[in-house]
PDB file of N, CA and C in Angstrom:
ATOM      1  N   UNK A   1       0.836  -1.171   0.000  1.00  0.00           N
ATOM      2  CA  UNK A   1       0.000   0.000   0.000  1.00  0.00           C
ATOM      3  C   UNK A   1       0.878   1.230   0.000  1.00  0.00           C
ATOM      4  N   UNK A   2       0.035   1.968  -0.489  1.00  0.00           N
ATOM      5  CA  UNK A   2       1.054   3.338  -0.597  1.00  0.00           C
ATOM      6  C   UNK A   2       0.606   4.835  -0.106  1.00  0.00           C
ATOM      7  N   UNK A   3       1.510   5.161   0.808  1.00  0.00           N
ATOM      8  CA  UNK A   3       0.815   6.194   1.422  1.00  0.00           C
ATOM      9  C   UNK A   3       1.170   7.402   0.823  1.00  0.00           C
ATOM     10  N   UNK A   4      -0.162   8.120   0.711  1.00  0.00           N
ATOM     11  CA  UNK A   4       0.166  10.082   0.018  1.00  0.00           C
ATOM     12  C   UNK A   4       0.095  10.543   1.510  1.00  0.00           C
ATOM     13  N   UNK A   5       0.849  11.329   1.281  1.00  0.00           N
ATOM     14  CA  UNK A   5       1.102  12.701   2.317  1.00  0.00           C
ATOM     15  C   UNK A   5       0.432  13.797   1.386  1.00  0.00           C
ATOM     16  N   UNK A   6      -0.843  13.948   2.401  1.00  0.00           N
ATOM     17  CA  UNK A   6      -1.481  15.704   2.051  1.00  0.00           C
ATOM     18  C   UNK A   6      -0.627  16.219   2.034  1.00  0.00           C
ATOM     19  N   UNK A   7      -0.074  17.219   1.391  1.00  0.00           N
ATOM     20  CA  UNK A   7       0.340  18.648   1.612  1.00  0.00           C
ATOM     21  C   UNK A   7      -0.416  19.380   2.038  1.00  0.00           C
ATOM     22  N   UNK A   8      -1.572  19.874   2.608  1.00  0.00           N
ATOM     23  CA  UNK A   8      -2.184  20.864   3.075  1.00  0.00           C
ATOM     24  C   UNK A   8      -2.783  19.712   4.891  1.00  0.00           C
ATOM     25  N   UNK A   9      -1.829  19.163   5.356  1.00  0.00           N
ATOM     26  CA  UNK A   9      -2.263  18.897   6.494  1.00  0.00           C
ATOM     27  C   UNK A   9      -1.403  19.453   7.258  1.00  0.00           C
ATOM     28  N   UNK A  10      -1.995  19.705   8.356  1.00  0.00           N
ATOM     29  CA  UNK A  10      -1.345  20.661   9.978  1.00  0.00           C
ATOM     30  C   UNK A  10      -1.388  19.137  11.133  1.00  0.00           C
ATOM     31  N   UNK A  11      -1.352  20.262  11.903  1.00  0.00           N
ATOM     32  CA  UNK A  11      -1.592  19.605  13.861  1.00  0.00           C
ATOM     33  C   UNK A  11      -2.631  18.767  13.506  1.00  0.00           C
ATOM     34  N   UNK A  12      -2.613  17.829  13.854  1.00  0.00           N
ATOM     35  CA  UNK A  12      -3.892  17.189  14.298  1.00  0.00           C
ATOM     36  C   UNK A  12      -4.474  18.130  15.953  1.00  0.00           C
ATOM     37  N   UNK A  13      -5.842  17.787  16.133  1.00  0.00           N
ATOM     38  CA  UNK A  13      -6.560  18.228  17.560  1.00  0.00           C
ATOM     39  C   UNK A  13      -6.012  17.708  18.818  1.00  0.00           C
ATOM     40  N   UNK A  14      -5.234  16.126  18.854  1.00  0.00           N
ATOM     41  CA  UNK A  14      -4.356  15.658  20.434  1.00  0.00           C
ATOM     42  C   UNK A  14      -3.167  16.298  19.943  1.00  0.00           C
ATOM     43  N   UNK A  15      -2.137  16.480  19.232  1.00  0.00           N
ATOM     44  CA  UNK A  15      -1.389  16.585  19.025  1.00  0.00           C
ATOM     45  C   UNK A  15      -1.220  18.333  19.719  1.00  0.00           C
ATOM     46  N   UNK A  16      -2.184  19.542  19.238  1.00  0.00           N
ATOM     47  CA  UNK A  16      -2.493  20.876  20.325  1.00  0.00           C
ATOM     48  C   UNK A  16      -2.391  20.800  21.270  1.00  0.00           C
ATOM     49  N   UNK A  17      -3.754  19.704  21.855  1.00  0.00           N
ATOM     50  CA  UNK A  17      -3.629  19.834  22.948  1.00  0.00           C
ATOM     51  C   UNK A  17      -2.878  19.098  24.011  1.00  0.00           C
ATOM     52  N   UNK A  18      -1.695  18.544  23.436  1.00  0.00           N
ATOM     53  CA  UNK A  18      -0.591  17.607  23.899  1.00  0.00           C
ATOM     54  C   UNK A  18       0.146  19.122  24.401  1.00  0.00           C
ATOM     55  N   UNK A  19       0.536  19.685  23.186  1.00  0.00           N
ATOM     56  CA  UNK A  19       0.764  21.077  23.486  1.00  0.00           C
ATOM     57  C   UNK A  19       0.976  21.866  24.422  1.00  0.00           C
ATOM     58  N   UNK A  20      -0.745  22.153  24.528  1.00  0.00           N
ATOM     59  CA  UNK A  20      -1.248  23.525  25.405  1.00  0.00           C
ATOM     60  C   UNK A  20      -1.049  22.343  26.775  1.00  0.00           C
ATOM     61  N   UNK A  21      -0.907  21.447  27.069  1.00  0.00           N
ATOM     62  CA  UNK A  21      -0.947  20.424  28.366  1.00  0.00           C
ATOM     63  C   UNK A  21       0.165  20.543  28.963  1.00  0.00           C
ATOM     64  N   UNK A  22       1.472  20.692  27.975  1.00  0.00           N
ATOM     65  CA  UNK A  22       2.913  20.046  28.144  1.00  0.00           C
ATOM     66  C   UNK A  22       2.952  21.983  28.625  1.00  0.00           C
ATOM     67  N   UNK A  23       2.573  23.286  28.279  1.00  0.00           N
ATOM     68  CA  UNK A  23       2.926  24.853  28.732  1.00  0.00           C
ATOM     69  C   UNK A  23       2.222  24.692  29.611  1.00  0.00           C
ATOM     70  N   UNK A  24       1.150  23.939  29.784  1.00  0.00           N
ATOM     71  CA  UNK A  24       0.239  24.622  31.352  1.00  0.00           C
ATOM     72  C   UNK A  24       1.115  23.797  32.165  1.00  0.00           C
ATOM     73  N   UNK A  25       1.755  22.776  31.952  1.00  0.00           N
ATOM     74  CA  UNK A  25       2.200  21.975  33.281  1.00  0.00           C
ATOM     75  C   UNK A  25       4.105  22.801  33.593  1.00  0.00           C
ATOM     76  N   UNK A  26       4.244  23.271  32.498  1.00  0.00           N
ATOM     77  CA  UNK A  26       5.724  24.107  32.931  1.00  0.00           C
ATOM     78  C   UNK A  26       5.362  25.148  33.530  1.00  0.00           C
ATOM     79  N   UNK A  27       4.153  25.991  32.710  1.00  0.00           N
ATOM     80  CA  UNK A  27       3.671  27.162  33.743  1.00  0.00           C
ATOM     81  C   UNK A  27       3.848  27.411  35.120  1.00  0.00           C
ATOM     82  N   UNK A  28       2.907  25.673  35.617  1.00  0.00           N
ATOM     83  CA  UNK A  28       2.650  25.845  36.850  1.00  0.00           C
ATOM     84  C   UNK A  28       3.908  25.795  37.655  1.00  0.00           C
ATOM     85  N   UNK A  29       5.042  24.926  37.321  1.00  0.00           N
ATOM     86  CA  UNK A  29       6.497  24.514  37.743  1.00  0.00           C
ATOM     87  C   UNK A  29       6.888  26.018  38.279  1.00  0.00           C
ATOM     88  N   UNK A  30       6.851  26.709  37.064  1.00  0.00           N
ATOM     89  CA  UNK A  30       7.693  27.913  36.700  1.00  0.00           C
ATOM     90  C   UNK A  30       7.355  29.017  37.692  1.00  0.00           C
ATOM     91  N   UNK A  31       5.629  28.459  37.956  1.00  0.00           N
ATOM     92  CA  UNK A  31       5.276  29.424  38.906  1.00  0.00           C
ATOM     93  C   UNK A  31       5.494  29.660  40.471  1.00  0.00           C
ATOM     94  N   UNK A  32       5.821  28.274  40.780  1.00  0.00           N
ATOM     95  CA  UNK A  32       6.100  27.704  42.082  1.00  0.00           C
ATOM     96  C   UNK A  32       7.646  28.068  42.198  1.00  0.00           C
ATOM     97  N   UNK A  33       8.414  27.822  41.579  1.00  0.00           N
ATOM     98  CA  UNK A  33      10.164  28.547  41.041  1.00  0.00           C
ATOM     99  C   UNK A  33       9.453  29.959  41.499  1.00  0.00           C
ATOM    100  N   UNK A  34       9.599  30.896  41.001  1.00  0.00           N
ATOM    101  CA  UNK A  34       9.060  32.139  41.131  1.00  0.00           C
ATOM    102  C   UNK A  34       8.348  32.745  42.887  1.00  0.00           C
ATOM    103  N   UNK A  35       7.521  31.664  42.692  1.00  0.00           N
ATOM    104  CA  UNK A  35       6.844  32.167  44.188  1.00  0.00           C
ATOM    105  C   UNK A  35       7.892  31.557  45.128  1.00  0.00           C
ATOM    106  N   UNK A  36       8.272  30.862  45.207  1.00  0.00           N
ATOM    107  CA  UNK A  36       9.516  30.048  46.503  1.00  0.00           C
ATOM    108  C   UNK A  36      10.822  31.561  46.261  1.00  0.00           C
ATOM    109  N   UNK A  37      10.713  31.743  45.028  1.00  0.00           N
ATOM    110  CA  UNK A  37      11.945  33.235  44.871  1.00  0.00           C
ATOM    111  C   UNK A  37      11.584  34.433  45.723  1.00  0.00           C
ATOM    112  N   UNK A  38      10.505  35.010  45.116  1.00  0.00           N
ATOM    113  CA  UNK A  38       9.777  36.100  46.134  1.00  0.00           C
ATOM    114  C   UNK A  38       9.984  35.766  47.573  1.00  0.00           C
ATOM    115  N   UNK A  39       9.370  34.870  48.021  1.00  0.00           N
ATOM    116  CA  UNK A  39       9.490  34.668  49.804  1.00  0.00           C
ATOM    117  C   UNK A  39      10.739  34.626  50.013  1.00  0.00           C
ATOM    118  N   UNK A  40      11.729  33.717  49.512  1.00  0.00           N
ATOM    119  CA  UNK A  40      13.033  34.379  49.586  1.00  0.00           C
ATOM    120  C   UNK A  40      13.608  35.469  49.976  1.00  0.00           C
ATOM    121  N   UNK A  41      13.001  36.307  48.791  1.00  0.00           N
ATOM    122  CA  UNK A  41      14.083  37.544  48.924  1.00  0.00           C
ATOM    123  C   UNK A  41      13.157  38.358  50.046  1.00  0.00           C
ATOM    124  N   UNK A  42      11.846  38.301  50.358  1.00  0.00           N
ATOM    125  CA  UNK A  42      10.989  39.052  51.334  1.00  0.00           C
ATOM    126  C   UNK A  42      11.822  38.849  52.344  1.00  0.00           C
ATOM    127  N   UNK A  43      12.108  37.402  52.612  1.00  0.00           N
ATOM    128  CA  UNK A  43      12.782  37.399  54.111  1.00  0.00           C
ATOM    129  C   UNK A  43      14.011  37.740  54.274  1.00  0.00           C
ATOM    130  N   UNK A  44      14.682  37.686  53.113  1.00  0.00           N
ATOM    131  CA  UNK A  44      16.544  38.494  53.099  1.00  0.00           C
ATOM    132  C   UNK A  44      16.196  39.983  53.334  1.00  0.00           C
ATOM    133  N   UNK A  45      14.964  40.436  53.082  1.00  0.00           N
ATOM    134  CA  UNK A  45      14.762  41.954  53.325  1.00  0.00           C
ATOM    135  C   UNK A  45      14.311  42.413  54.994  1.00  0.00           C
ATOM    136  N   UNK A  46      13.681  41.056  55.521  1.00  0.00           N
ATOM    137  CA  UNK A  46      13.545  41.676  56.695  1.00  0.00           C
ATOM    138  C   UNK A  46      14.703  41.084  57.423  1.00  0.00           C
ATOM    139  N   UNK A  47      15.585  40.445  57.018  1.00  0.00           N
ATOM    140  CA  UNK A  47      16.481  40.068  57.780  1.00  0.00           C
ATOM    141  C   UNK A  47      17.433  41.218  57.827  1.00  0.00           C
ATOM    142  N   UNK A  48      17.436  41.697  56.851  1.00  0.00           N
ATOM    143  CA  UNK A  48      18.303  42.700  56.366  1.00  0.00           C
ATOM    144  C   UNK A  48      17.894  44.186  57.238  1.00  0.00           C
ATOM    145  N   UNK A  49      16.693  44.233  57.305  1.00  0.00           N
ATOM    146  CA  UNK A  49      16.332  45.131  57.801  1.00  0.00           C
ATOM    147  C   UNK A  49      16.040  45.029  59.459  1.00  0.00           C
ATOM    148  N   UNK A  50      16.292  44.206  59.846  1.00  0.00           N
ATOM    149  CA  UNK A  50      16.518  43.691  61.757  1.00  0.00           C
ATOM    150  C   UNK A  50      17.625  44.397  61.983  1.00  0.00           C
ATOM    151  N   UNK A  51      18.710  43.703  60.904  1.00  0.00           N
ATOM    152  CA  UNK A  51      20.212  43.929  60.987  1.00  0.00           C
ATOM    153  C   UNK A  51      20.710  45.276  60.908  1.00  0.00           C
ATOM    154  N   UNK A  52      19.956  45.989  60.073  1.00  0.00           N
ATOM    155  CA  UNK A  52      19.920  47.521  60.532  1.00  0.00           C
ATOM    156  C   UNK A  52      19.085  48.228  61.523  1.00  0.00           C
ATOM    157  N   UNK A  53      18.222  47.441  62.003  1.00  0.00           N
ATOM    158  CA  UNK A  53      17.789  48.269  63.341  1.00  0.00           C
ATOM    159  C   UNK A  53      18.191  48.151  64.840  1.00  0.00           C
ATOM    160  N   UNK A  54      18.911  46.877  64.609  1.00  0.00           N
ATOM    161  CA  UNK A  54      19.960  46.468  66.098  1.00  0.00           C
ATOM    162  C   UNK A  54      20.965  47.240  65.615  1.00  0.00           C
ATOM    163  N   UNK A  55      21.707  47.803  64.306  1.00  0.00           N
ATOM    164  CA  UNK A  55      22.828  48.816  64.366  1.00  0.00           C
ATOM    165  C   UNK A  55      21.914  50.106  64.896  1.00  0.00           C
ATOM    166  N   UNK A  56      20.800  50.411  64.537  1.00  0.00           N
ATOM    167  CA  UNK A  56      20.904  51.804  64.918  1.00  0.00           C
ATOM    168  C   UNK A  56      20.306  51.862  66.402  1.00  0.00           C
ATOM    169  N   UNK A  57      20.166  51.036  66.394  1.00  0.00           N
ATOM    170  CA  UNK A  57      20.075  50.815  68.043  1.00  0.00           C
ATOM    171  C   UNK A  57      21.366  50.947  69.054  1.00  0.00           C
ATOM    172  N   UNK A  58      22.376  50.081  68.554  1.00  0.00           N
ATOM    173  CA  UNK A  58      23.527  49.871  69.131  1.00  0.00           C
ATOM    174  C   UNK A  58      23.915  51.201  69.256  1.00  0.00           C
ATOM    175  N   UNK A  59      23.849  52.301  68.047  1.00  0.00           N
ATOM    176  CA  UNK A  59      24.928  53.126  68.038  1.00  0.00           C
ATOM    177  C   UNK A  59      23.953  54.174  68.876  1.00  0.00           C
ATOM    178  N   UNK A  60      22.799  54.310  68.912  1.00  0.00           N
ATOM    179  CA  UNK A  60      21.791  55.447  70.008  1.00  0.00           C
ATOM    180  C   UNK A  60      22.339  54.870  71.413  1.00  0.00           C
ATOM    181  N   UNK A  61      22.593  53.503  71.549  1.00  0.00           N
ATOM    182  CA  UNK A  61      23.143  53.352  72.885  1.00  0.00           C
ATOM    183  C   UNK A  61      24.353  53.583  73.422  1.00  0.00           C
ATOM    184  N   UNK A  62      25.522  54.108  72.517  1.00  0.00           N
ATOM    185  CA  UNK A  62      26.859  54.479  72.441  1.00  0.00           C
ATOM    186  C   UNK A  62      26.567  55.746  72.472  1.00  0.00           C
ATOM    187  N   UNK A  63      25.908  56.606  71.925  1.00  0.00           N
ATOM    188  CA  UNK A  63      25.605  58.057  72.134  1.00  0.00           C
ATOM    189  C   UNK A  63      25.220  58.623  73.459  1.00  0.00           C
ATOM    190  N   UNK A  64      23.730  58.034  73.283  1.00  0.00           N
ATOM    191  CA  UNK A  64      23.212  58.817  74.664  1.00  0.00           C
ATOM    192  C   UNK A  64      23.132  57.653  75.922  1.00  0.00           C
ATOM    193  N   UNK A  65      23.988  56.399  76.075  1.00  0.00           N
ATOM    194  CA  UNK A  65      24.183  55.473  76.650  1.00  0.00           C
ATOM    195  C   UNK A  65      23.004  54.846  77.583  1.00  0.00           C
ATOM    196  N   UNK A  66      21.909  54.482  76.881  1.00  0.00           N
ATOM    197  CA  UNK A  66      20.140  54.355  77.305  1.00  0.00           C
ATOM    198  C   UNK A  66      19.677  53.748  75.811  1.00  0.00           C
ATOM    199  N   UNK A  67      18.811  52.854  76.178  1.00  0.00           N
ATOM    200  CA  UNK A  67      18.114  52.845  74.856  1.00  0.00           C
ATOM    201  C   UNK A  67      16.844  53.296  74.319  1.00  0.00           C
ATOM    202  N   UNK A  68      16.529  53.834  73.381  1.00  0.00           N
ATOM    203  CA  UNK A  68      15.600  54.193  73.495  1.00  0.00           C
ATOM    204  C   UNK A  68      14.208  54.135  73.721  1.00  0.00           C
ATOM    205  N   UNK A  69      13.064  54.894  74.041  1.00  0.00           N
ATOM    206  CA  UNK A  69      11.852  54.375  74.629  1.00  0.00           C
ATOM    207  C   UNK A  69      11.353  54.213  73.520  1.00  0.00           C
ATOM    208  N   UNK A  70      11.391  55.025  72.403  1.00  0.00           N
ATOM    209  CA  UNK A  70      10.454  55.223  71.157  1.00  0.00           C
ATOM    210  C   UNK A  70      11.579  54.931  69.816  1.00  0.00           C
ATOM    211  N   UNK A  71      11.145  54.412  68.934  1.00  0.00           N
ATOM    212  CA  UNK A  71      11.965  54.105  67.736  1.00  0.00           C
ATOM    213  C   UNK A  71      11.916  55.314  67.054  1.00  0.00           C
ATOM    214  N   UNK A  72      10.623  56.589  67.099  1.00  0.00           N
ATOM    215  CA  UNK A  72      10.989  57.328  66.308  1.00  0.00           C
ATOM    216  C   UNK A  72      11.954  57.923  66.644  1.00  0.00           C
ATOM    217  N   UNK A  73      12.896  57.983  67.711  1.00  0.00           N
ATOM    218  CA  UNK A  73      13.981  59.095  68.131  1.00  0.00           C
ATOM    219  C   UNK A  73      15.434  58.957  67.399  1.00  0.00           C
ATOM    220  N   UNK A  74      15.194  57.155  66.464  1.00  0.00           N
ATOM    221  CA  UNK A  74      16.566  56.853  65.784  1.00  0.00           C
ATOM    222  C   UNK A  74      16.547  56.674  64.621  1.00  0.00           C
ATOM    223  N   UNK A  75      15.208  56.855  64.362  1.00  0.00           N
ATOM    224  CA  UNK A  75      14.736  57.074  62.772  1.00  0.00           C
ATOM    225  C   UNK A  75      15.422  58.803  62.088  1.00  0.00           C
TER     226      UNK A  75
END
């Protein structure tokens, strides 16, 4: 038997949606990568930002040798 190849054939309909199946499932990967990144760096920021408020703490207590009652006084 002998097979013709259409020339005017595309995708078949599983073959799409093999597709659109195989991007929604990296999507979701990609998205979870991403969100685990964000919380990351949120918490390097408040870590980061502790680490500068025990310095400016430290150094209000080298100044006026007391610490302070109110944070706005080292802001």
């Amino acid at each position: 038997m002998l097979h013709i190849k259409n020339e005017n054939s595309g995708f078949t309909l599983v073959e799409l949606m093999m597709v659109i199946a195989i991007i929604g499932i990296l999507a979701v990967i990609m998205f979870g990568v991403v969100r685990t990144a964000q919380q990351r760096a949120k918490d390097a920021n408040i870590q980061a930002a502790s680490a500068n408020l025990t310095t400016a703490l430290e150094g209000y207590y080298v100044l006026a040798g007391e610490y302070p009652d109110d944070l706005q006084k080292i802001i």
